[in-house]
Protein backbone atom coordinates (compact mmCIF):
# COMPACT_ATOMS: atom_id res chain seq x y z
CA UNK A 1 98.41 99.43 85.20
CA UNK A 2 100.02 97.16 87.85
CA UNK A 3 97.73 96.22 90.75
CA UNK A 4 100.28 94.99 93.89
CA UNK A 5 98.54 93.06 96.54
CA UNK A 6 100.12 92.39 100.78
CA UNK A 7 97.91 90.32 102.95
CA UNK A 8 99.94 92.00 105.74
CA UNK A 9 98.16 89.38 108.40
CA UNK A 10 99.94 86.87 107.39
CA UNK A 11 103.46 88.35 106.86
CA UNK A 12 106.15 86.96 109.00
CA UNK A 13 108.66 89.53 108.82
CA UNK A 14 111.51 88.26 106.48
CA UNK A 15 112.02 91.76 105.13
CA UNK A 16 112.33 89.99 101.39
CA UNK A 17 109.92 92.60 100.13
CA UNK A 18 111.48 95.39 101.06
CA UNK A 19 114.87 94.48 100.35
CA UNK A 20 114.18 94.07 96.73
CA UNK A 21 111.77 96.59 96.13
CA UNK A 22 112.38 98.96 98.98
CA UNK A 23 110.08 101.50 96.82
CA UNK A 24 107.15 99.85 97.21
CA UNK A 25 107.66 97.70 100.57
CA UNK A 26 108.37 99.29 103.84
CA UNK A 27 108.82 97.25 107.09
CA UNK A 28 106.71 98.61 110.85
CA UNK A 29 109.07 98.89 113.61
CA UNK A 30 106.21 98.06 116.00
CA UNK A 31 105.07 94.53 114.67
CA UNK A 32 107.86 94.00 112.58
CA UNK A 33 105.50 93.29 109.40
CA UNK A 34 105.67 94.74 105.95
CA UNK A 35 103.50 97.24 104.61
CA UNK A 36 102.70 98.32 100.59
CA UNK A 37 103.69 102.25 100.61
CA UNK A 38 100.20 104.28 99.15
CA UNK A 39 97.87 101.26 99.87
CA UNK A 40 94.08 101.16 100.44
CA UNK A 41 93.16 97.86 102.40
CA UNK A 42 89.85 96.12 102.02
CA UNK A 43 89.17 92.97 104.04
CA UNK A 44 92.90 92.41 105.56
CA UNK A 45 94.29 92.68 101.65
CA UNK A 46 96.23 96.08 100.85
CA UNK A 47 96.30 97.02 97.23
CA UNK A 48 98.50 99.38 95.46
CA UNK A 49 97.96 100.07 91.93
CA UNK A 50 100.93 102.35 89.97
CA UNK A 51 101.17 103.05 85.96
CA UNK A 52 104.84 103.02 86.41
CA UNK A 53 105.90 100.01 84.36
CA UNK A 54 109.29 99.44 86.45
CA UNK A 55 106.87 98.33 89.07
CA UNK A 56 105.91 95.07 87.58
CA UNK A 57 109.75 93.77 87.59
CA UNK A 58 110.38 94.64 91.13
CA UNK A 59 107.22 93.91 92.57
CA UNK A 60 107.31 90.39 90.70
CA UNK A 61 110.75 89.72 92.67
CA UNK A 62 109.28 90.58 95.29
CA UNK A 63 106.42 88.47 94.97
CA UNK A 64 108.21 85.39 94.11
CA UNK A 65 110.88 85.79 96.74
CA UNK A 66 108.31 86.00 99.70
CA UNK A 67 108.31 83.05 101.69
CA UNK A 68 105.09 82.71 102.30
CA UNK A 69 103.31 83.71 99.47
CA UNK A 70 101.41 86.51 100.46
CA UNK A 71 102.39 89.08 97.67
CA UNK A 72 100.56 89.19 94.31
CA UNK A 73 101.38 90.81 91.32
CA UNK A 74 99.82 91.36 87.97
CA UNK A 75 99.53 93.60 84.96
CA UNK A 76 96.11 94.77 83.72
């Protein structure tokens, strides 16, 4: 299972995300922040956790092209 973490608070927009994994990462039109498609959010951290393996390459690009470091990634 991949688990895919946002800590949307803190995103500043760059659109990173969604550019590289646009099937995952969707950007609000009202704020201007990204957003992790099918996410439940606990304490300001949205988590989205797929068994589709192709997630773990795109979602780590993701992850290590965000500017701020707000995306995690892992593999469990």
């Amino acid at each position: 299972m991949i688990i895919i973490t946002l800590q949307r608070e803190d995103c500043i927009g760059c659109n990173y995300c969604h550019e590289i994994a646009p099937s995952y990462f969707g950007m609000n039109e009202i704020d201007g922040k990204s957003y992790l498609y099918d996410a439940n959010e606990k304490r300001g951290f949205f988590t989205h956790k797929s068994h589709d393996p192709s997630a773990l390459e795109e979602c780590k690009l993701a992850e290590d092209s965000c500017p701020v470091g707000i995306i995690s990634v892992k593999e469990v």
